[in-house]
N, C-alpha and C. Protein backbone atom coordinates (compact mmCIF):
# COMPACT_ATOMS: atom_id res chain seq x y z
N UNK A 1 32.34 -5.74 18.13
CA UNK A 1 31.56 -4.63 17.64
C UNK A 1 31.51 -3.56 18.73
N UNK A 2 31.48 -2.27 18.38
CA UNK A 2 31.56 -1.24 19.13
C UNK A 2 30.07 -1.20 19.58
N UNK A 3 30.15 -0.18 20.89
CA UNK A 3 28.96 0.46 21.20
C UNK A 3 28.14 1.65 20.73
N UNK A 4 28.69 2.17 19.94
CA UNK A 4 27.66 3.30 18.91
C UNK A 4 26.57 3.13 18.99
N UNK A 5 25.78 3.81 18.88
CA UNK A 5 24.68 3.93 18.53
C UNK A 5 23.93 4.85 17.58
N UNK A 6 23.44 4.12 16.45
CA UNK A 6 23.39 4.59 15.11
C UNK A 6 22.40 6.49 15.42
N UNK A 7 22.81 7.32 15.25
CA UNK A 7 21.52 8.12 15.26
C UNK A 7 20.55 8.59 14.26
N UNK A 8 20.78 7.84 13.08
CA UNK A 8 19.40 7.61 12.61
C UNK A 8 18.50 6.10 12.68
N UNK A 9 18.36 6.15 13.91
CA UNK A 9 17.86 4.94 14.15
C UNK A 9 16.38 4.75 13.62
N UNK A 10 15.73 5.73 13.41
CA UNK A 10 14.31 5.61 12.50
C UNK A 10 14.21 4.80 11.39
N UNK A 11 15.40 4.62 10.21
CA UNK A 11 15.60 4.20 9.57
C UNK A 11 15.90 2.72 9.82
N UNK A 12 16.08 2.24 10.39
CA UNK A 12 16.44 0.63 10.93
C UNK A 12 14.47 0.45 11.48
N UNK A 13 13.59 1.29 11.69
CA UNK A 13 12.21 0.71 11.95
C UNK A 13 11.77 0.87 10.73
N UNK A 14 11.89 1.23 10.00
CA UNK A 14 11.37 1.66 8.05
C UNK A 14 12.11 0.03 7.67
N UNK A 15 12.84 -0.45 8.33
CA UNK A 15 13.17 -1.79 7.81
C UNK A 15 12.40 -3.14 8.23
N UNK A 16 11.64 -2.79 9.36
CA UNK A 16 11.21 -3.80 9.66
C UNK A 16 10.15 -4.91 8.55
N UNK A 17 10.33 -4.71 7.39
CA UNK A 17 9.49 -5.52 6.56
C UNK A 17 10.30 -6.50 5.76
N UNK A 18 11.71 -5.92 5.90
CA UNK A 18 12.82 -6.68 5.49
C UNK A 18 13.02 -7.98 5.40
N UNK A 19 13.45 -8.97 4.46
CA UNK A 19 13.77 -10.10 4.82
C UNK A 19 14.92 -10.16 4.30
N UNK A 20 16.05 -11.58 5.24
CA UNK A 20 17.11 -11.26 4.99
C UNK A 20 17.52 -12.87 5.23
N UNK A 21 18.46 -13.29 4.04
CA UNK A 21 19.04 -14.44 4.07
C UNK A 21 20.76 -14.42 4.05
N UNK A 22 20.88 -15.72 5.42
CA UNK A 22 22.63 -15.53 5.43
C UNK A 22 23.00 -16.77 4.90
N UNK A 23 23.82 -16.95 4.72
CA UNK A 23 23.99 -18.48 4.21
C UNK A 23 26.01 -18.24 4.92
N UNK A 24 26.18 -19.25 5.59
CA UNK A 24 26.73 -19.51 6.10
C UNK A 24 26.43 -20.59 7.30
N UNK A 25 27.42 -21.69 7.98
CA UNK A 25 27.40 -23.15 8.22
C UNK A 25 27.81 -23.08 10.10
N UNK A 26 27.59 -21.56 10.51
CA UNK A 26 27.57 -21.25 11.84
C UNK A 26 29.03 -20.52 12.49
N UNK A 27 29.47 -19.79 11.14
CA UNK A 27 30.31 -19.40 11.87
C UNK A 27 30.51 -17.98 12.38
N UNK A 28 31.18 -17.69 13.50
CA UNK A 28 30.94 -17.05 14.62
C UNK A 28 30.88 -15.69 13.64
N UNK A 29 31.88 -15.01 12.80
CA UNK A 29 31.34 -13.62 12.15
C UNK A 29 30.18 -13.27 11.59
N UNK A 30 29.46 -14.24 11.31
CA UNK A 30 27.94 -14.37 10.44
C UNK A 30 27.06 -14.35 11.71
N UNK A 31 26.93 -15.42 12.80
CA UNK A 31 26.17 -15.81 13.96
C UNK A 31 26.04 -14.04 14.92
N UNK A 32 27.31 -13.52 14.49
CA UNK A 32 27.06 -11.99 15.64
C UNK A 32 26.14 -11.22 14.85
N UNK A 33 26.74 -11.07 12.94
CA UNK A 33 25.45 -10.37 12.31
C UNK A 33 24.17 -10.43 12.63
N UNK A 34 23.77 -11.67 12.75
CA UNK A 34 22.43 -12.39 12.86
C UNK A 34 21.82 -11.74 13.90
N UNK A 35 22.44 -12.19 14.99
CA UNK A 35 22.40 -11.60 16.31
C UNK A 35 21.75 -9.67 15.90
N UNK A 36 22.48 -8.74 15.43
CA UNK A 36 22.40 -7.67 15.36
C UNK A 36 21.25 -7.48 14.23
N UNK A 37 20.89 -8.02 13.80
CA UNK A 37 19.69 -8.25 12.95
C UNK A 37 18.65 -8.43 13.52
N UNK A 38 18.16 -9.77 14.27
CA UNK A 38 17.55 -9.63 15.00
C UNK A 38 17.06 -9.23 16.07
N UNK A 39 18.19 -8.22 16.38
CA UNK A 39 17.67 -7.35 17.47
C UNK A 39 16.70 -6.38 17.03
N UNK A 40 16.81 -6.09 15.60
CA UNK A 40 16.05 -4.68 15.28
C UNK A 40 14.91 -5.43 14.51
N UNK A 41 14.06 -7.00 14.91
CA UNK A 41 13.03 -6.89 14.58
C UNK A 41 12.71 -7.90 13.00
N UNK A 42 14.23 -7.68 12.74
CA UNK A 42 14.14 -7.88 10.68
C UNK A 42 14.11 -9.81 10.78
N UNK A 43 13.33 -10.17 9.88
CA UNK A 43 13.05 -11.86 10.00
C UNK A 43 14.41 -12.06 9.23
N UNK A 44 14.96 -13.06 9.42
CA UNK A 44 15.75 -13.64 8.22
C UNK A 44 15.73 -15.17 8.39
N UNK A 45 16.47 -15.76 7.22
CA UNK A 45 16.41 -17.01 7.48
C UNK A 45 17.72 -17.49 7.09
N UNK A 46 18.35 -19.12 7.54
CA UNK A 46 19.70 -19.01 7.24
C UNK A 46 19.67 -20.84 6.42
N UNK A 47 20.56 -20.25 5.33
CA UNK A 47 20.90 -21.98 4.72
C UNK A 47 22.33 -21.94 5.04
N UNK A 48 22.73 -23.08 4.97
CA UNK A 48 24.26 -23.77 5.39
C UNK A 48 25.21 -23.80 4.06
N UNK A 49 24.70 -23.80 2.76
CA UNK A 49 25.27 -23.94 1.45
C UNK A 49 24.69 -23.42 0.43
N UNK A 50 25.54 -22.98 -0.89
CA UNK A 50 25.06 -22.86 -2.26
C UNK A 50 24.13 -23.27 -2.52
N UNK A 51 23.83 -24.76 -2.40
CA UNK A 51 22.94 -25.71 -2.97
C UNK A 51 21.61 -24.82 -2.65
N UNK A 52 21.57 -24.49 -1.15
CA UNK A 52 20.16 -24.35 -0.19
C UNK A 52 20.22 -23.05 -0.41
N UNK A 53 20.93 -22.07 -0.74
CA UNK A 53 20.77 -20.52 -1.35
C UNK A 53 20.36 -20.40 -2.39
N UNK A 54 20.62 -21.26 -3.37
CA UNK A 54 20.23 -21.36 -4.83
C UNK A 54 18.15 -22.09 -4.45
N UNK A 55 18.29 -22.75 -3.66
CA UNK A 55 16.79 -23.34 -3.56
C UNK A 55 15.75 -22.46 -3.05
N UNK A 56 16.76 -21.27 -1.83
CA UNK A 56 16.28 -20.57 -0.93
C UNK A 56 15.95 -19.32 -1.94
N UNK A 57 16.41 -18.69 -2.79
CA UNK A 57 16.16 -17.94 -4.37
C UNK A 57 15.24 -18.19 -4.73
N UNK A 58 14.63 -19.50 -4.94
CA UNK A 58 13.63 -20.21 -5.80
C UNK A 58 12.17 -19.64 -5.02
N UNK A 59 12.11 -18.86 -3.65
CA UNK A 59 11.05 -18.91 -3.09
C UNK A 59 10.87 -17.61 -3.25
N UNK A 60 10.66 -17.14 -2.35
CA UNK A 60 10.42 -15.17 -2.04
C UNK A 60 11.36 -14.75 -1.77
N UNK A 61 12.00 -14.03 -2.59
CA UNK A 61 13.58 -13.21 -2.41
C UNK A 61 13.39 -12.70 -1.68
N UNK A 62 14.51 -12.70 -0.80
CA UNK A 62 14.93 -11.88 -0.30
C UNK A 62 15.96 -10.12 -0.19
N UNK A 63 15.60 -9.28 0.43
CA UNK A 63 16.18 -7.86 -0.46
C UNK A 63 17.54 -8.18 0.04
N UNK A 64 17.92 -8.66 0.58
CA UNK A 64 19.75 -8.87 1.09
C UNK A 64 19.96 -10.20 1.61
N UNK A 65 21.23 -9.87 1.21
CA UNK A 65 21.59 -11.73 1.33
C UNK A 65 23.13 -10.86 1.99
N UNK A 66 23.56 -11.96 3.98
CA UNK A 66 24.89 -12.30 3.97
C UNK A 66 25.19 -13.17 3.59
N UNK A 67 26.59 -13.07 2.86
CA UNK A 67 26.84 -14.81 3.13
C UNK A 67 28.96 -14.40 3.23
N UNK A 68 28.84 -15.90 3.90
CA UNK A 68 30.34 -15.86 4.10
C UNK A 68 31.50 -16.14 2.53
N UNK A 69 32.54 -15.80 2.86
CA UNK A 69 33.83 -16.00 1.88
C UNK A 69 33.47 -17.35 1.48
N UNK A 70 33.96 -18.12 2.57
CA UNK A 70 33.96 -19.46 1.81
C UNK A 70 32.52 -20.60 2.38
N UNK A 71 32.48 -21.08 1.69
CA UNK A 71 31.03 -22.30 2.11
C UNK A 71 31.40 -23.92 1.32
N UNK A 72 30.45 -24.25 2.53
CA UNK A 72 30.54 -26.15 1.88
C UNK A 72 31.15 -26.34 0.71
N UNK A 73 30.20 -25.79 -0.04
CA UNK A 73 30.25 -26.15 -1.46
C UNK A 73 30.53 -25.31 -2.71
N UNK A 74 31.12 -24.33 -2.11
CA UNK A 74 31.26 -22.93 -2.91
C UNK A 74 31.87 -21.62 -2.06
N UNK A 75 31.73 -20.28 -2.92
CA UNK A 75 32.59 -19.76 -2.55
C UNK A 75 31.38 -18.19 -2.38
N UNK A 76 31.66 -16.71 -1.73
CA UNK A 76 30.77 -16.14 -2.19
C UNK A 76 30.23 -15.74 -3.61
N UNK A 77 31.80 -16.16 -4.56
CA UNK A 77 31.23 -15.81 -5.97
C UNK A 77 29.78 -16.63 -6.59
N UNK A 78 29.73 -17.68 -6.23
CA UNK A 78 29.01 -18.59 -6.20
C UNK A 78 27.29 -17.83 -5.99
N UNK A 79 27.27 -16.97 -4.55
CA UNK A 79 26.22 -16.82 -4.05
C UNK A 79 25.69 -15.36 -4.92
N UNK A 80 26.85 -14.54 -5.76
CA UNK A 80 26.97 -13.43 -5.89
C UNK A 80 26.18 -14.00 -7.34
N UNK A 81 26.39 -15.28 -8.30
CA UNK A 81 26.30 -15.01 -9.51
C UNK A 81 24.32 -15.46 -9.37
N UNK A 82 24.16 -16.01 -8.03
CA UNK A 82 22.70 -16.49 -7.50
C UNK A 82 22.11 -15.58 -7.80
N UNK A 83 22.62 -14.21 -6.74
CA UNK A 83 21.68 -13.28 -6.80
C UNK A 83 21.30 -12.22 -8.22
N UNK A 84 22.72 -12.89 -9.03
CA UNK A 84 21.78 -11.64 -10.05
C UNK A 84 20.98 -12.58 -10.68
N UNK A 85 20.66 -13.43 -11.03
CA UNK A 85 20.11 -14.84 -11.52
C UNK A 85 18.56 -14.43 -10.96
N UNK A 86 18.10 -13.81 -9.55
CA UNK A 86 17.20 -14.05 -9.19
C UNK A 86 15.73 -13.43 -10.22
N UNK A 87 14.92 -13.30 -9.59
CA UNK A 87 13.42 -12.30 -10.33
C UNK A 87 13.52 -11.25 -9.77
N UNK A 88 13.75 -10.82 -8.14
CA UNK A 88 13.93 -9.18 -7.79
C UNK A 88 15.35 -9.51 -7.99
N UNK A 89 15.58 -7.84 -7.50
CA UNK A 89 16.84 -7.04 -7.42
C UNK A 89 17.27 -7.74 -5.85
N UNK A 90 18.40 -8.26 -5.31
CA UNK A 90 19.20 -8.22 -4.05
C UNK A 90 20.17 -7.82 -3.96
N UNK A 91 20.20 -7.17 -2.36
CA UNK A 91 21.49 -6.72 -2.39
C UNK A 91 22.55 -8.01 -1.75
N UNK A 92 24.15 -7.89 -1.98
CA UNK A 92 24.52 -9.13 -1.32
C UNK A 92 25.75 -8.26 -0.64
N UNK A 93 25.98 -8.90 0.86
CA UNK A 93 27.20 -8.24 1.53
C UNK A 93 27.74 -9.45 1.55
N UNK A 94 29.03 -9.22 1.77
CA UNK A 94 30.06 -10.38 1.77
C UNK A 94 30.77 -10.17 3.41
N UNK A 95 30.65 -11.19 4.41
CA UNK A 95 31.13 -11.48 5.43
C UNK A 95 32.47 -12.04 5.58
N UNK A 96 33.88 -11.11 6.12
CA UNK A 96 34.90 -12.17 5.85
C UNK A 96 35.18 -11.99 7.34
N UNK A 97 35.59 -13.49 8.16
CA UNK A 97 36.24 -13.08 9.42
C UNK A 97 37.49 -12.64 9.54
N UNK A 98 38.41 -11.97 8.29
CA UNK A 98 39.47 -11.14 8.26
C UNK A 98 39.49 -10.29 7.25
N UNK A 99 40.39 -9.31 7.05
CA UNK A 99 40.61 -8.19 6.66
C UNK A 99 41.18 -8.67 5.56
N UNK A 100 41.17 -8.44 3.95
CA UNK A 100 41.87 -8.70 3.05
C UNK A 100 41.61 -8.19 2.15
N UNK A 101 42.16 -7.33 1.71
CA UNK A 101 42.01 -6.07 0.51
C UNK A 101 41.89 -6.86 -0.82
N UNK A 102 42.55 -7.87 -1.30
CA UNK A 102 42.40 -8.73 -2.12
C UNK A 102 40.94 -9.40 -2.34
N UNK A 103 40.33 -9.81 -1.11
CA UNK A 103 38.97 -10.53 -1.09
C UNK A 103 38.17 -9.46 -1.24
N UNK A 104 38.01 -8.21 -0.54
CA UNK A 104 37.19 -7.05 -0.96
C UNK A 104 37.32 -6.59 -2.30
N UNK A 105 38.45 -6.35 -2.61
CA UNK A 105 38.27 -5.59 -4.25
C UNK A 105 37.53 -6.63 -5.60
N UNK A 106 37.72 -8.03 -4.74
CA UNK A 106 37.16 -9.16 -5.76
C UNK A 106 35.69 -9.43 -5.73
N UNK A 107 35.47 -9.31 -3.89
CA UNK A 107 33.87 -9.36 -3.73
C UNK A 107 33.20 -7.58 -4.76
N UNK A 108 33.72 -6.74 -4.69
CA UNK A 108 33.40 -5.39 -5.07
C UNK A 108 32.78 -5.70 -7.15
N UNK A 109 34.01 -6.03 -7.50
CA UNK A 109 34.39 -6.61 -8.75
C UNK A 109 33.31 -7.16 -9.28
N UNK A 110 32.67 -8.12 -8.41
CA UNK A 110 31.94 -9.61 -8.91
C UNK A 110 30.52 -8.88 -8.57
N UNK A 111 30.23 -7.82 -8.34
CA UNK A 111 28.74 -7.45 -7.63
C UNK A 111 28.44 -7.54 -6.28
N UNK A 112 29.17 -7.73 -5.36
CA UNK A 112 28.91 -7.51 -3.18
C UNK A 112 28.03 -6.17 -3.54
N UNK A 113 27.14 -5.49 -3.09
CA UNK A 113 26.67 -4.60 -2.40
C UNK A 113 27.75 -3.97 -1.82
N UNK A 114 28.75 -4.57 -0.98
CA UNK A 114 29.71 -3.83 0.41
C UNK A 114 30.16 -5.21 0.91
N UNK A 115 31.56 -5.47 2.05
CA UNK A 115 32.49 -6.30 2.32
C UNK A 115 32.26 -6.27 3.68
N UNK A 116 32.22 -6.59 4.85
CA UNK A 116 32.32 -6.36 6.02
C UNK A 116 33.32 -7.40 6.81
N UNK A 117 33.80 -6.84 7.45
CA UNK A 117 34.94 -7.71 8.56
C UNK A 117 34.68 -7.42 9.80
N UNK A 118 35.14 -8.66 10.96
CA UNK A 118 34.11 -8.24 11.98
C UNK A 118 34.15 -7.30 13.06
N UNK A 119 35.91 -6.33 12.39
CA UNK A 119 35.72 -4.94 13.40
C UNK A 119 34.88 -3.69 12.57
N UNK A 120 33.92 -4.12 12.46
CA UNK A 120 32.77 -3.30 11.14
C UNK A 120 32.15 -2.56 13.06
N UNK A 121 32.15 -1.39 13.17
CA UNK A 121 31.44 -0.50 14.44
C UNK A 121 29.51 -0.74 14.33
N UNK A 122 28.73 -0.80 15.16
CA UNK A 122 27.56 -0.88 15.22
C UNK A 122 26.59 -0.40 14.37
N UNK A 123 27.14 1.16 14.15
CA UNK A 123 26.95 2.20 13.68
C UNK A 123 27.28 1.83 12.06
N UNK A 124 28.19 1.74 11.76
CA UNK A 124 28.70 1.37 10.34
C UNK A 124 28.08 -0.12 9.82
N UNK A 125 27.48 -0.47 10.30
CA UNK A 125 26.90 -1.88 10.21
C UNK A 125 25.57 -1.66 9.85
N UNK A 126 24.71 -0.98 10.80
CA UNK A 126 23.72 -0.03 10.78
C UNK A 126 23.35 0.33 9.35
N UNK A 127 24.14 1.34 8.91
CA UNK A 127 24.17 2.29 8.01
C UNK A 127 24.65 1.44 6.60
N UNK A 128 25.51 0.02 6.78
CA UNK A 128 25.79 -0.40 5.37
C UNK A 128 24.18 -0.95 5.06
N UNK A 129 23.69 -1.69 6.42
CA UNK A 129 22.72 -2.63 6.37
C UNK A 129 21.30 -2.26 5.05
N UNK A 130 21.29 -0.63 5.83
CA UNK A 130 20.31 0.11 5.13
C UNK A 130 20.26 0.59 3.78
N UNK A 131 21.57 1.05 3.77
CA UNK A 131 22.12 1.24 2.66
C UNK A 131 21.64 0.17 1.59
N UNK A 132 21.96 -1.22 1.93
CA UNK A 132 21.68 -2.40 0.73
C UNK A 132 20.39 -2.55 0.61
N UNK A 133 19.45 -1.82 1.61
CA UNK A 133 17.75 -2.28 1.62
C UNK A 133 17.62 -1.33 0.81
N UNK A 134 17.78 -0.26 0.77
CA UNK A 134 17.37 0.60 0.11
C UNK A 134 17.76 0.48 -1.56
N UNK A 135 19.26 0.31 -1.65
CA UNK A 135 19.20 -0.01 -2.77
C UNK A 135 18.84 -1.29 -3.91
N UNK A 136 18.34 -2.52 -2.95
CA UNK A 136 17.30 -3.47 -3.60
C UNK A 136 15.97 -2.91 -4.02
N UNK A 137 15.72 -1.81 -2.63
CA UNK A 137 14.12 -1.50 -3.28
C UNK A 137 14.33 -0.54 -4.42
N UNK A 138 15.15 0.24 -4.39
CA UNK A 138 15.11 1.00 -5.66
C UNK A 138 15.22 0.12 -7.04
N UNK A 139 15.90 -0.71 -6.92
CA UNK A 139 16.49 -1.37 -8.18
C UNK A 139 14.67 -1.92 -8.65
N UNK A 140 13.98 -2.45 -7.49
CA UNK A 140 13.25 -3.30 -7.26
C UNK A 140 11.90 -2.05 -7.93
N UNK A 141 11.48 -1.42 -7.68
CA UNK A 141 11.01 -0.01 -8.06
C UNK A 141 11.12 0.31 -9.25
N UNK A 142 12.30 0.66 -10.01
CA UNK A 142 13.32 0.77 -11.11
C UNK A 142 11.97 0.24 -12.18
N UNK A 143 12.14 -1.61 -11.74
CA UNK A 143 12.17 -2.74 -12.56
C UNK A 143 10.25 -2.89 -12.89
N UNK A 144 9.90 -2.39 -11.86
CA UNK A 144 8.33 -2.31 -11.63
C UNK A 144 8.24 -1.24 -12.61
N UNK A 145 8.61 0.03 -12.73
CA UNK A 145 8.27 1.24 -13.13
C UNK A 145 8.05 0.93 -14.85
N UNK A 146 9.44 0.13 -15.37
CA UNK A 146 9.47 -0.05 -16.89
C UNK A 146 8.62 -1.21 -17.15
N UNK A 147 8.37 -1.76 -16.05
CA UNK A 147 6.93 -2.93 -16.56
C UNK A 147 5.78 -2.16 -17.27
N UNK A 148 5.18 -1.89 -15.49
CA UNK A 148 4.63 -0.52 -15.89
C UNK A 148 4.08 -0.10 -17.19
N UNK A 149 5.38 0.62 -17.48
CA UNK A 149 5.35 1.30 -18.94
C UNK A 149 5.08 0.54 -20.14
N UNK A 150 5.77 -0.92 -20.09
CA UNK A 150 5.35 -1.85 -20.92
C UNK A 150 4.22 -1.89 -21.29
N UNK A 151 3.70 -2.48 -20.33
CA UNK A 151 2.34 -2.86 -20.45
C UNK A 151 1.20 -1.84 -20.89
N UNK A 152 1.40 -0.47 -20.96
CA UNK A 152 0.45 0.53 -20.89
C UNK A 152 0.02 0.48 -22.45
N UNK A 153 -0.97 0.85 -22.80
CA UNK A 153 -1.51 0.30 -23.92
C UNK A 153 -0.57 1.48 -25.15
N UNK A 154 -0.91 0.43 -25.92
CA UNK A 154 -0.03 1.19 -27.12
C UNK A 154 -0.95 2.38 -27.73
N UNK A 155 -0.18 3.23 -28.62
CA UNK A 155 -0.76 4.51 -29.44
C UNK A 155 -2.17 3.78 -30.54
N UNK A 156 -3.04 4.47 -30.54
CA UNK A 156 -3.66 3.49 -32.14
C UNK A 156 -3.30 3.69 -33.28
N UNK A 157 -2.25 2.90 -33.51
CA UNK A 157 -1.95 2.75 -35.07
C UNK A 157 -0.71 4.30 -35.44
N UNK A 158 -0.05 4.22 -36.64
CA UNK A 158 0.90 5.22 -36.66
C UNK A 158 0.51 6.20 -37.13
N UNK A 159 0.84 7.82 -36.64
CA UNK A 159 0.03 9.35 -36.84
C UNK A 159 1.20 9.67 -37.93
N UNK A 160 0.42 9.89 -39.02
CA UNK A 160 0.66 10.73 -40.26
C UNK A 160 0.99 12.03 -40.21
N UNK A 161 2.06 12.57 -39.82
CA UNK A 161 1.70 14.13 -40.11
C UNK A 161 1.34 14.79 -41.32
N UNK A 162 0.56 15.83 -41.20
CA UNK A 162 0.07 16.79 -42.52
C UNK A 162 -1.18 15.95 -42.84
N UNK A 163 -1.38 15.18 -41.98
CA UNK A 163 -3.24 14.71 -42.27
C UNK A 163 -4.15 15.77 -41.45
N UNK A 164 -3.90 16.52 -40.48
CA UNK A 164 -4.79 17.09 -40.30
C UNK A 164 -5.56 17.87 -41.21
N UNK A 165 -6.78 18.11 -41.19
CA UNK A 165 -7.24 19.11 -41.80
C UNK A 165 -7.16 20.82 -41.26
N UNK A 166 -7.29 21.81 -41.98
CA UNK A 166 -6.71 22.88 -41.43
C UNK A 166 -7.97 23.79 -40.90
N UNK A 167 -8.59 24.48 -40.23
CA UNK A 167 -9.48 25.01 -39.85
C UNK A 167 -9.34 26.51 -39.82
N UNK A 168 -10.18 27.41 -40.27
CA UNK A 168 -9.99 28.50 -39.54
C UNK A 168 -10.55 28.91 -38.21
N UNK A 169 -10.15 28.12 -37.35
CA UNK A 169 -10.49 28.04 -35.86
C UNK A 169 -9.36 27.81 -35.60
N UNK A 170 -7.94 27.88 -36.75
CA UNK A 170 -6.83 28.04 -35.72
C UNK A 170 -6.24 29.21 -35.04
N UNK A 171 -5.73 29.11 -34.33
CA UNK A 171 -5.29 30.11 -33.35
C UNK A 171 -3.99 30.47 -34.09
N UNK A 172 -3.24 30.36 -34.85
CA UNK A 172 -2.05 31.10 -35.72
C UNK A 172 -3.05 30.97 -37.19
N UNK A 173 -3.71 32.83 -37.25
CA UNK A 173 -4.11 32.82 -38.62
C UNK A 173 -3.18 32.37 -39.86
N UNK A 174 -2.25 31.86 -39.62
CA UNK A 174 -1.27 31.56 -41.35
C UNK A 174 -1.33 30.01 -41.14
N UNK A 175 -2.11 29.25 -40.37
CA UNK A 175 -2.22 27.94 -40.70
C UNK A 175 -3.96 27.86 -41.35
N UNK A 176 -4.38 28.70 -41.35
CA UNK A 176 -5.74 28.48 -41.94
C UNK A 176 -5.49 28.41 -43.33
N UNK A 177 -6.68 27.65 -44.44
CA UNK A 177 -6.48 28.14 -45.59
C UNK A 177 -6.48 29.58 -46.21
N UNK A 178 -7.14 30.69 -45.50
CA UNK A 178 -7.17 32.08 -46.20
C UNK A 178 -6.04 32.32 -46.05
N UNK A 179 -5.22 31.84 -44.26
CA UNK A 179 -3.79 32.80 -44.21
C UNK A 179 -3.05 32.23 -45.02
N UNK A 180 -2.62 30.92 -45.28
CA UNK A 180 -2.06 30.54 -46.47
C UNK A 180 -2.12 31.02 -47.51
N UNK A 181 -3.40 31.41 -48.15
CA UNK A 181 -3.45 31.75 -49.79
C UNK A 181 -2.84 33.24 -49.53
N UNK A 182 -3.15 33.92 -48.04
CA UNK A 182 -3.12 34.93 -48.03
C UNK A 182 -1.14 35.66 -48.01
N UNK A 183 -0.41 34.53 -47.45
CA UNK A 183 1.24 34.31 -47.36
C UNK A 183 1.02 34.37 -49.29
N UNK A 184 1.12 33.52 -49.41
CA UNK A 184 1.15 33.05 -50.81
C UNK A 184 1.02 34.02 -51.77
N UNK A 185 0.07 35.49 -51.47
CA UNK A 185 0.10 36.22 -52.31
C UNK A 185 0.83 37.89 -52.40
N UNK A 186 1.38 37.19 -51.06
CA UNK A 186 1.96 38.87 -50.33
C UNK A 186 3.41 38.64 -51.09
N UNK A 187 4.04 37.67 -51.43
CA UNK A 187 5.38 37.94 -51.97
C UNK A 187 5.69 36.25 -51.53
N UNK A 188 6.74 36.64 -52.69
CA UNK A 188 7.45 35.36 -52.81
C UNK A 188 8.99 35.48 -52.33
N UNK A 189 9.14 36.25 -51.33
CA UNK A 189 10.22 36.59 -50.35
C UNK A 189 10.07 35.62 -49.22
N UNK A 190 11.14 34.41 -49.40
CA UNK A 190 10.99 33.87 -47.48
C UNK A 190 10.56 34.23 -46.28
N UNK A 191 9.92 33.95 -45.44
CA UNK A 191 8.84 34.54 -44.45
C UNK A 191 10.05 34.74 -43.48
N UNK A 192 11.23 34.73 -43.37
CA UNK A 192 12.33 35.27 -42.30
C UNK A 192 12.51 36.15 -42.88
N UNK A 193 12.79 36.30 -44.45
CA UNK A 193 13.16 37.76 -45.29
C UNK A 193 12.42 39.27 -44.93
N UNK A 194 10.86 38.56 -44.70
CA UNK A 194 9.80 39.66 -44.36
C UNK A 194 9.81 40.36 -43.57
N UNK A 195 10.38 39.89 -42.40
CA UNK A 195 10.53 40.26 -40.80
C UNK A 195 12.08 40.88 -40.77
N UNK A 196 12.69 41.55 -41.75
CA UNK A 196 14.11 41.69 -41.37
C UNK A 196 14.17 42.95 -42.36
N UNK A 197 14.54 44.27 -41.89
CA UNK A 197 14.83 45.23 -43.20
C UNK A 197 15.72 45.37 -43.65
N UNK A 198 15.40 45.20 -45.26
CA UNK A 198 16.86 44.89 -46.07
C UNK A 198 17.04 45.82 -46.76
């Protein structure tokens, strides 16, 4: 990893509430993420397999999940079909310790968030990282908002139009009853006809 240094680094402390699960069995491209994660503060926690990602789901999601290409017992598609499965929104990056345009366009395909390989710059690491927080909380936001709306109490019962009664306290004299009778007796010419000289 390069030495950059991200300059919107404000944005990496707006993360500190983050939680973040890797699932991977210790290997060295995942172990440096970690590393760069916890430098800026963010908790995460790590399972070794599918099995323990799928269990690790079952608790308090997490807004991003790494996990590696391949695992014990599965593969990232595996971890990818977890996360939409979950109750929040996650984002998921896919960790490969090589470059393979084939494995990216498939992780892309299947739902990854983003692909990373481990000449990914500090800076670009930075910026995907945030990138996926942000777009869990939105999704996460999104999903709250149409609850929300759900729940808000319904209309009472269905509005009839032409039940009102008509007042002459309306403010357009031709909805009152006089202006009515009063249309009604001026001509039987369409009320666009009236307004137009013919």
């Amino acid at each position: 990893m390069g030495a950059h240094q991200n300059p919107k680094r404000t944005s990496w402390e707006k993360l500190s509430g983050a939680t973040v699960l890797f699932v991977h069995d210790g290997r060295e491209h995942l172990s440096a993420l970690e590393d760069l994660v916890s430098h800026q503060r963010i908790s995460f926690n790590r399972v070794r397999n599918c099995q323990e990602a799928r269990e690790a789901l079952d608790g308090p999601v997490p807004i991003v999940i790494f996990t590696d290409t391949k695992l014990l017992d599965g593969t990232f598609e595996d971890i990818l079909a977890f996360a939409a499965k979950a109750r929040e929104a996650v984002s998921v990056l896919v960790a490969s310790e090589i470059g393979n345009i084939r494995l990216y366009e498939d992780a892309m395909e299947r739902g990854a968030f983003d692909f990373l390989t481990p000449n990914v710059e500090l800076w670009q690491f930075q910026s995907i990282f945030a990138s996926a927080v942000r777009d869990a909380q939105d999704r996460r936001a999104q999903v709250s908002i149409r609850q929300r709306l759900c729940a808000a109490p319904a209309l009472p019962g269905p509005v009839r139009l032409g039940t009102r009664p008509v007042t002459a306290a309306s403010r357009n004299p031709d909805h009152t009853a006089q202006g009515m009778n009063d249309l009604a007796s001026q001509s039987h010419t369409p009320r666009l006809a009236r307004h137009i000289n013919v």
